[in-house]
Protein backbone atom coordinates (compact mmCIF):
# COMPACT_ATOMS: atom_id res chain seq x y z
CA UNK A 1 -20.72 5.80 6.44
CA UNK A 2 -17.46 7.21 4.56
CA UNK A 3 -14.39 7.56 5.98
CA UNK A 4 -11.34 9.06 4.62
CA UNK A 5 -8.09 7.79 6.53
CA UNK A 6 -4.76 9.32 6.24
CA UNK A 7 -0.93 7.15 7.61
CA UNK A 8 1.91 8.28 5.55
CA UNK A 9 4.30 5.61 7.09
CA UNK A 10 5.03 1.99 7.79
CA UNK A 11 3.77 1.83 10.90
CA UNK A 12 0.58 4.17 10.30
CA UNK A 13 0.03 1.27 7.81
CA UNK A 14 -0.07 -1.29 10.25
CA UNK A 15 -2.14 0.49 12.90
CA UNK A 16 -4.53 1.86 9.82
CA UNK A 17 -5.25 -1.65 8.43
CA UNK A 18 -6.22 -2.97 12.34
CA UNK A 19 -8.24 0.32 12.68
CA UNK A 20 -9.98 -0.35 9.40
CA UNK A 21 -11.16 -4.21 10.30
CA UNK A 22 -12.79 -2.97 13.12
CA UNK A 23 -14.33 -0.35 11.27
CA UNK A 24 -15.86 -3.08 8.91
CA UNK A 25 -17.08 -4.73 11.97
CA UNK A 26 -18.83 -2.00 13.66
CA UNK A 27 -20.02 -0.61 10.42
CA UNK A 28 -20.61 -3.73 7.95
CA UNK A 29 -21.34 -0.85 5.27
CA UNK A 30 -18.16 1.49 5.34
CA UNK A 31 -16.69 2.77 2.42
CA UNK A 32 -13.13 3.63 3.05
CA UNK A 33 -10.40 5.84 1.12
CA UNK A 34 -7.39 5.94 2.15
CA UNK A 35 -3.55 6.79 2.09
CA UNK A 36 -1.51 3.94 3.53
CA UNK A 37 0.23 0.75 2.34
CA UNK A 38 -0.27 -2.31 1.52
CA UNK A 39 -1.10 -4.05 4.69
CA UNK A 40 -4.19 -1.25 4.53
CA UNK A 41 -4.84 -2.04 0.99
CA UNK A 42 -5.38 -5.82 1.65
CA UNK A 43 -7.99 -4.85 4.47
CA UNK A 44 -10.36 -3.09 1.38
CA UNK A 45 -11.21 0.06 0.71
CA UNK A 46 -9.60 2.33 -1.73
CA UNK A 47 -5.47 3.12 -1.67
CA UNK A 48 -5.45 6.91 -3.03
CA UNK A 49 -1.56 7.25 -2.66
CA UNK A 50 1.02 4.67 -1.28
CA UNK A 51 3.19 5.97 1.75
CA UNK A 52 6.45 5.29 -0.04
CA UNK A 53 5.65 8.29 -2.50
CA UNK A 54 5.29 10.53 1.27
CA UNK A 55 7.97 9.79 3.73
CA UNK A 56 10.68 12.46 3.69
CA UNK A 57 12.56 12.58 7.28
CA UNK A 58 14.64 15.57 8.76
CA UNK A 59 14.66 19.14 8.54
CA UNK A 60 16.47 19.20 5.90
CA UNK A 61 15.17 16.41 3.52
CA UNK A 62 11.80 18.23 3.96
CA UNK A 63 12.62 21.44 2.48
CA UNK A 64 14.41 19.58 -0.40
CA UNK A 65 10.95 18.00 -1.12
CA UNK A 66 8.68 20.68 -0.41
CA UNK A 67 7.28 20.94 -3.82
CA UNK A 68 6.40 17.51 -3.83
CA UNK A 69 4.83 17.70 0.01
CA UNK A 70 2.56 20.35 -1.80
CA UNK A 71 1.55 18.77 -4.35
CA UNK A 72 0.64 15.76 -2.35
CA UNK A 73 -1.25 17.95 0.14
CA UNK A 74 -3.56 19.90 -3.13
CA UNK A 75 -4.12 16.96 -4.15
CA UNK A 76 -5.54 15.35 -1.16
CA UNK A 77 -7.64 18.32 -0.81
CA UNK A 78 -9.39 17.21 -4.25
CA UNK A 79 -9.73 13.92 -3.42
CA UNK A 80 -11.51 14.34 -0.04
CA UNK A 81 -13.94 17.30 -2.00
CA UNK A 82 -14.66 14.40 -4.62
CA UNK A 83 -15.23 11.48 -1.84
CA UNK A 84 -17.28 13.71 0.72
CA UNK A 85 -16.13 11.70 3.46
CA UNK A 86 -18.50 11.72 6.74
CA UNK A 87 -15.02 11.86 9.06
CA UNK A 88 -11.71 12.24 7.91
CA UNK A 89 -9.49 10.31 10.23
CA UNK A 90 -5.51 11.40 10.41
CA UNK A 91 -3.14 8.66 11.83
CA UNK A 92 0.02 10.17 12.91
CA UNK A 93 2.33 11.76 10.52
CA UNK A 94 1.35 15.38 11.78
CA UNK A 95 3.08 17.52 9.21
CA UNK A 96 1.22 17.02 6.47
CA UNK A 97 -2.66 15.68 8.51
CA UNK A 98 -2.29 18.64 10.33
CA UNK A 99 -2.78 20.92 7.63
CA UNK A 100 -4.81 18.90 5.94
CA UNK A 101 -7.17 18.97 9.30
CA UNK A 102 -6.80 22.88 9.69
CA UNK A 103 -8.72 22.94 5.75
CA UNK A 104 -11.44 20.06 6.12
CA UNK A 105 -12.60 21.87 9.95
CA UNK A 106 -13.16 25.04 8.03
CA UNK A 107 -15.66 22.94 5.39
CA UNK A 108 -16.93 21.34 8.79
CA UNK A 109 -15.63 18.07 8.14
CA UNK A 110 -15.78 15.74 11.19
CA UNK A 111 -12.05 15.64 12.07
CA UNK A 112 -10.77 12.08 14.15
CA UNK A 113 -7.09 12.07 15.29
CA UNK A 114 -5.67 7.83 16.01
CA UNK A 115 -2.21 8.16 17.00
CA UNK A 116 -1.60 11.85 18.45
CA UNK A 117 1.54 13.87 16.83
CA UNK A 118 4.02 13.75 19.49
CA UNK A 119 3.46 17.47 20.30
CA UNK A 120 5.13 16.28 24.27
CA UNK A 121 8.21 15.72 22.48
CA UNK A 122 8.25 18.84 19.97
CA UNK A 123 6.28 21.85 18.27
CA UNK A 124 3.77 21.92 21.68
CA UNK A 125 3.07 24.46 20.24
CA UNK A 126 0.71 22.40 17.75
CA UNK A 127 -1.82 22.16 20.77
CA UNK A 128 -3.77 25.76 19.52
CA UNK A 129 -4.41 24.09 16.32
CA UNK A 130 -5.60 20.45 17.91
CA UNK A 131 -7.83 21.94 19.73
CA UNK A 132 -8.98 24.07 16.96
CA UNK A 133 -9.21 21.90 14.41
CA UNK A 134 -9.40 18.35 15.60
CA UNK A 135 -12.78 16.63 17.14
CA UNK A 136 -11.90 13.87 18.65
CA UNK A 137 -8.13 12.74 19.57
CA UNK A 138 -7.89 8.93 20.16
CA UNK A 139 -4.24 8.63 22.38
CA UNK A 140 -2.44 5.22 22.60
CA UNK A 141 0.18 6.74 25.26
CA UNK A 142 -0.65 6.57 29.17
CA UNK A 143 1.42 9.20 29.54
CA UNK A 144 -0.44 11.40 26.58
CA UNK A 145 -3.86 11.17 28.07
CA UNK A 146 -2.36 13.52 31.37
CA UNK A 147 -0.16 15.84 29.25
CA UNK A 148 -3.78 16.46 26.92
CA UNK A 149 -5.70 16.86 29.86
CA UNK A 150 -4.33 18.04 32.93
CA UNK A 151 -1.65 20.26 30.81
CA UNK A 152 -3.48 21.60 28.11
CA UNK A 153 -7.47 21.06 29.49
CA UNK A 154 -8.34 19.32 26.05
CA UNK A 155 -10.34 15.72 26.94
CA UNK A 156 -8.98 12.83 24.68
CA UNK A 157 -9.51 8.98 24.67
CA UNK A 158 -6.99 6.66 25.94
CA UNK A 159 -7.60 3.52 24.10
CA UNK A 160 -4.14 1.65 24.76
CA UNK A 161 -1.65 0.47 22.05
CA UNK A 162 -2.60 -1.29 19.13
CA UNK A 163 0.58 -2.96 18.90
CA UNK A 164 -0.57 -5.21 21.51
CA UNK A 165 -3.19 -5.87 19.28
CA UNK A 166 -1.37 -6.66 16.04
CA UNK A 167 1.20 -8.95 18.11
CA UNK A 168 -1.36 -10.34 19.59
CA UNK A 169 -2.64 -11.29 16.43
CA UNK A 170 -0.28 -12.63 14.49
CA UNK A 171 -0.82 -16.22 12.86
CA UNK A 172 0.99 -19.51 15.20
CA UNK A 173 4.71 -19.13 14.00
CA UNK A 174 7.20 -21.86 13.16
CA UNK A 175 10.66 -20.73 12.94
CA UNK A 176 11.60 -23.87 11.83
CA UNK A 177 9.90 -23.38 8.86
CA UNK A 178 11.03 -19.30 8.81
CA UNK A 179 14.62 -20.42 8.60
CA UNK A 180 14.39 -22.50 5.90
CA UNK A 181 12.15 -20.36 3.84
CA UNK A 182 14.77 -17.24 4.20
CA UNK A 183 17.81 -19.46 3.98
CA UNK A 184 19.04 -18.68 7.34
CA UNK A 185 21.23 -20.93 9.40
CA UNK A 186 20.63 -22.57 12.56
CA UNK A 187 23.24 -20.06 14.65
CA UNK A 188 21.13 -17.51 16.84
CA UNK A 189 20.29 -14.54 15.13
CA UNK A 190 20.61 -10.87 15.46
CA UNK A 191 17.81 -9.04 14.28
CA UNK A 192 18.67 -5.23 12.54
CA UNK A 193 15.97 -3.22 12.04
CA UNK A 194 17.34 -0.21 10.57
CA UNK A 195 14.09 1.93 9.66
CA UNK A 196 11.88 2.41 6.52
CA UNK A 197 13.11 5.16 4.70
CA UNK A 198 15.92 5.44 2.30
CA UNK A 199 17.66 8.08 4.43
CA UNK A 200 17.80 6.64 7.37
CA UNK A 201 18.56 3.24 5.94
CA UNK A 202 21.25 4.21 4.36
CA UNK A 203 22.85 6.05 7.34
CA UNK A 204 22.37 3.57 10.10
CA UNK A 205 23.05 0.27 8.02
CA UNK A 206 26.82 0.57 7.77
CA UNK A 207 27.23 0.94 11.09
CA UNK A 208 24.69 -1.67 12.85
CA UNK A 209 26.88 -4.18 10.74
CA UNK A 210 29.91 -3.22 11.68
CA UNK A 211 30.10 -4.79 14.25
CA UNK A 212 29.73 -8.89 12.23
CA UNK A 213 32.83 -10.04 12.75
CA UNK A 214 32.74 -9.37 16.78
CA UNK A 215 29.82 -11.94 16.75
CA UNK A 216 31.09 -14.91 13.96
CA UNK A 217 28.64 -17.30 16.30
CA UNK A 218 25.60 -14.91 15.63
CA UNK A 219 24.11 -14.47 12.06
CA UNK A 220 22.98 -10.76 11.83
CA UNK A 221 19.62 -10.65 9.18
CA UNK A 222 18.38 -7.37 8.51
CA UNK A 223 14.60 -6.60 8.07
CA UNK A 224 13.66 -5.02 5.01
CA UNK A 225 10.62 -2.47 4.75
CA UNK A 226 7.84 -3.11 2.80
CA UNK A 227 8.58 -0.19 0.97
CA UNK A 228 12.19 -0.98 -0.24
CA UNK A 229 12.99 -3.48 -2.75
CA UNK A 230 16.39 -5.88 -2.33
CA UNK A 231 18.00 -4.22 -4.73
CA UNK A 232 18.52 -1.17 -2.26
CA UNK A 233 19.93 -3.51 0.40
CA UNK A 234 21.88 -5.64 -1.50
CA UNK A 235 25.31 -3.99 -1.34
CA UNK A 236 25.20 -3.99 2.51
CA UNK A 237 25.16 -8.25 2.40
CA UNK A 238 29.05 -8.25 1.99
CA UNK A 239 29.58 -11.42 4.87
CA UNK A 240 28.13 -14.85 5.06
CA UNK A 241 26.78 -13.66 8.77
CA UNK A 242 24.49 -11.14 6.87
CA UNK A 243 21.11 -12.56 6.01
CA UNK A 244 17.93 -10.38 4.76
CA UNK A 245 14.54 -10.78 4.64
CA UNK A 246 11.74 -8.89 3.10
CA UNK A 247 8.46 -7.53 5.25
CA UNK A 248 8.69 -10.15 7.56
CA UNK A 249 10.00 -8.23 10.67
CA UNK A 250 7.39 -9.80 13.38
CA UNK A 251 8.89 -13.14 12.38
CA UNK A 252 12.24 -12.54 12.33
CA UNK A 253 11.72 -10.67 15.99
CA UNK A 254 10.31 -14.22 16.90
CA UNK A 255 13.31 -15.93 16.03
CA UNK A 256 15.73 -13.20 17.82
CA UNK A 257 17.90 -13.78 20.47
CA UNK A 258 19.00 -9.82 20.59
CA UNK A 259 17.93 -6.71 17.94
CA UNK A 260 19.85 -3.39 17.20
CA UNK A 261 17.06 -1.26 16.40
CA UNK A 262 16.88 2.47 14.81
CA UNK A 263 14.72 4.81 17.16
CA UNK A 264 10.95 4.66 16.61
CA UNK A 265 7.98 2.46 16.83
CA UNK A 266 10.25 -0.38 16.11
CA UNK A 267 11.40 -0.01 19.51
CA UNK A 268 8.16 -1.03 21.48
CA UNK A 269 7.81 -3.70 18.85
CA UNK A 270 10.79 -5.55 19.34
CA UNK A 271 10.27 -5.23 23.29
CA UNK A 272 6.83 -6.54 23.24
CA UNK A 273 8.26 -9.34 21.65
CA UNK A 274 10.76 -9.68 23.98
CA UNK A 275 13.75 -9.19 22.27
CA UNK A 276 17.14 -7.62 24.05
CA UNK A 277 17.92 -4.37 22.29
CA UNK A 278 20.04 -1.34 21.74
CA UNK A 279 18.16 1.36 20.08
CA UNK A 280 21.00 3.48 17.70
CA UNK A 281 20.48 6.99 15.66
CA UNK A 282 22.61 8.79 13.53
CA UNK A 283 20.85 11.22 11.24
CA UNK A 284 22.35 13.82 9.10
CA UNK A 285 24.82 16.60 11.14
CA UNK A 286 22.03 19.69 9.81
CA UNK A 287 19.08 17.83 10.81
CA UNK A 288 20.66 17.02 14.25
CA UNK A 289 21.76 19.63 15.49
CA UNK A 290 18.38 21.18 15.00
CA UNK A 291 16.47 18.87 16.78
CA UNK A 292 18.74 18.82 19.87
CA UNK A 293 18.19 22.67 20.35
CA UNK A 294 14.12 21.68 20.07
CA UNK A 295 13.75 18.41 21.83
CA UNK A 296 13.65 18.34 25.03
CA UNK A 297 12.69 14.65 26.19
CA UNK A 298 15.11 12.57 28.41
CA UNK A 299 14.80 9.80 25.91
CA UNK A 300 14.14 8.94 22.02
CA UNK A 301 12.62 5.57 22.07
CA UNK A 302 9.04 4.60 22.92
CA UNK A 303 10.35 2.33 25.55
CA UNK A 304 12.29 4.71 28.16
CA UNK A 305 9.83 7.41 27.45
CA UNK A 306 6.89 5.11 28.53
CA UNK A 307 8.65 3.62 31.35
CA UNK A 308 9.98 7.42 32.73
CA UNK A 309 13.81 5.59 32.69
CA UNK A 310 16.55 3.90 31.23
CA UNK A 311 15.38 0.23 30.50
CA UNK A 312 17.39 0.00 26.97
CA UNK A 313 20.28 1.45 25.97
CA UNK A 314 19.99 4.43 23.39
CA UNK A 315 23.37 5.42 21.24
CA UNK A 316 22.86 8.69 19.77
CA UNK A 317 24.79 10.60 17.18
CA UNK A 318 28.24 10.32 17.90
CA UNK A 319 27.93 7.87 20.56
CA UNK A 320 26.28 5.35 17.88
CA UNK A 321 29.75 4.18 16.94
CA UNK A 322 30.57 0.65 16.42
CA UNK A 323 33.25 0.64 19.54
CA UNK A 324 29.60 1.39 21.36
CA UNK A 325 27.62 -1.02 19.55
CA UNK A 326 29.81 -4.29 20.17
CA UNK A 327 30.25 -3.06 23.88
CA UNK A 328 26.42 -2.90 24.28
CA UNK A 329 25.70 -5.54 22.27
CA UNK A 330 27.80 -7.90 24.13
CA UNK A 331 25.84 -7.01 27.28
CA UNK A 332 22.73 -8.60 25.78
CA UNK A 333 24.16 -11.84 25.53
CA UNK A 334 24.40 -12.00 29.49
CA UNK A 335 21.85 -14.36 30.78
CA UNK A 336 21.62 -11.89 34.19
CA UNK A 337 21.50 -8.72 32.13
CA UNK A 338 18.98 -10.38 29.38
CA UNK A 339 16.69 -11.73 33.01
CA UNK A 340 16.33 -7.62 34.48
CA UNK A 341 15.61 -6.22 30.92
CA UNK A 342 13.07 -8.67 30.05
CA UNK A 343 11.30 -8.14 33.07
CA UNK A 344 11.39 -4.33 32.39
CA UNK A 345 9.29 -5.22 29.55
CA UNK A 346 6.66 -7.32 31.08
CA UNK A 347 5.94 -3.96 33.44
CA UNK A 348 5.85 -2.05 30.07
CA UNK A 349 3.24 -4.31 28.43
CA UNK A 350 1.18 -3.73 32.10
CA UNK A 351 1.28 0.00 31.70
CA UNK A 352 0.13 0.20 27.60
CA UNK A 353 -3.53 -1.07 28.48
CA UNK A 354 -3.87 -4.55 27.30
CA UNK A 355 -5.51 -6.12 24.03
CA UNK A 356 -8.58 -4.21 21.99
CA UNK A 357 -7.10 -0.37 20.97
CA UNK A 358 -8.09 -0.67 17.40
CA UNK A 359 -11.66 -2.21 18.28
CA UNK A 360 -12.40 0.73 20.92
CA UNK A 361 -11.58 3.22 18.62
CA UNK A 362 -13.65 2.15 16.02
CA UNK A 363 -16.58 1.62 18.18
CA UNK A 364 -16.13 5.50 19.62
CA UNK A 365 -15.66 6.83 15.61
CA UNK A 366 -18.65 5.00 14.93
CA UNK A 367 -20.90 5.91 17.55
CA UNK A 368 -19.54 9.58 17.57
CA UNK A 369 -21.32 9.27 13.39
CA UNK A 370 -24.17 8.07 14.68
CA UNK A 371 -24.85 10.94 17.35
């Protein structure tokens, strides 16, 4: 069979590269084309575009790079008419799979959704055109599987979270041996995991390290993305306490004793490993105030949306200040606070379904061919 996948970010990547080894086991003679990264590209298969040359974030970024989004989307048009893919499957990143979906259901193209848009948080609208133009819609949310369902009467799969999966996964670590290789020190570490893209990199940086000199007996070490070289990052490493390593975030989560953490999937990472955090935003003043007149939802990371509370602490906007961050910071140092929140996250683990996402979903894509 041929499949056609499409992530256009870091973590679409990740998830797309599990997907696609369990595609090669359920279907020994796949050929795959994709749009992803590298961790997709060393699974096999064929990398059409890289997500670096796709990931534009805000309202306002977007229409600044519109030409470029539609050039990117004719193009992917072509590619799929020259590949004749027997499903296209979208992973995430709704803006542009979404109209890339709406074309390839009119040629009656199978259409396979991994990683629903996050139409409960905004556009619900988007609904009309999922059920229009998408197939089958593989959720990794408990919560989704109700909300497509009983809201919206449109059956989807829950196949739990294939971060569990790619955690559980990872190689035996030594720290010993991560230290030494990144030229940390021995003092406990700080993880800052500031996003992927250049925009919000470069907004949430400055102030996640403001806060250095509060902690002198901490070493903060920022995670670079895979799709940013040093040379971007460099000129934030202005202290002996700031450290940086490259692609390696899983490790350095390992060897964390507390994480400051931009909003997004990076959130239920760093609590599955078990990590303290704060989860800070700031994004540009246009792009914000748009999305607080459209988003409605109590929370903005993965974790308090999943749990339906307030197990970390979110600093938003104006409240993402460093006064904030060394106050809440300092509260993940305390052994009692640390015991509660950690516990918090075993129950979250409990409710995202256990090991084996990326293995049911390829065996449903699969037999779904087959039929």
């Amino acid at each position: 069979m041929k499949y056609y996948i499409i992530a256009g970010e870091a973590s679409g990547d990740l998830h797309g590269s599990n997907l696609m080894k369990a595609l090669y086991k359920e279907d020994p003679n796949a050929e795959i084309r994709f749009w992803g990264g590298d961790l997709m590209q060393k699974t096999g298969g064929t990398l059409v575009k890289h997500y670096r040359e796709l990931a534009f974030m805000g309202f306002i970024e977007v229409i600044f790079n519109l030409k470029t989004i539609l050039s990117n989307i004719s193009f992917c048009k072509k590619d799929i008419l020259q590949f004749k893919p027997d499903v296209l499957i979208f992973i995430d990143y709704p803006g542009f799979n979404m109209r890339i979906a709406k074309w390839a259901k009119a040629l009656n193209y199978k259409t396979h959704y991994y990683i629903s848009p996050q139409i409960w948080a905004w556009k619900e609208s988007r609904i009309t055109s999922i059920k229009h133009d998408i197939d089958k819609m593989f959720v990794i949310l408990p919560f989704e599987k109700s909300f497509y369902e009983d809201k919206h009467h449109f059956p989807v799969e829950f196949v739990g979270h294939p971060l569990i999966d790619a955690i559980h996964n990872q190689p035996p670590f030594d720290e010993v041996t991560f230290r030494k290789e990144n030229n940390l020190s021995e003092k406990p570490i700080i993880a800052i995991l500031p996003g992927s893209r250049k925009q919000e990199i470069t907004k949430m940086l400055s102030v996640m390290l403001s806060v250095v000199n509060d902690f002198k007996e901490y070493q903060f070490v920022i995670a670079g993305a895979p799709s940013q070289d040093y040379s971007f990052y460099q000129h934030f490493v202005t202290n002996d306490n700031i450290k940086f390593v490259s692609n390696k975030t899983y490790a350095l989560l390992q060897s964390s004793t507390a994480a400051l953490v931009t909003s997004g999937t990076a959130t239920l990472e760093t609590a599955l490993f078990k990590v303290p955090e704060v989860v800070c935003y700031k994004g540009s003043w246009a792009s914000y105030q748009i999305a607080k007149r459209i988003i409605t939802l109590k929370y903005i990371s993965l974790v308090n949306l999943i749990m339906d509370k307030e197990v970390v602490t979110e600093l938003i906007q104006d409240d993402c200040s460093p006064k904030r961050i060394k106050e809440e910071l300092a509260k993940l140092l305390e052994p009692n606070y640390r015991k509660t929140l950690l516990h918090s996250y075993d129950l979250l683990e409990e409710k995202l379904g256990g090991i084996g996402a990326s293995e049911k979903t390829a065996r449903l894509i699969v037999a779904d061919l087959q039929k």
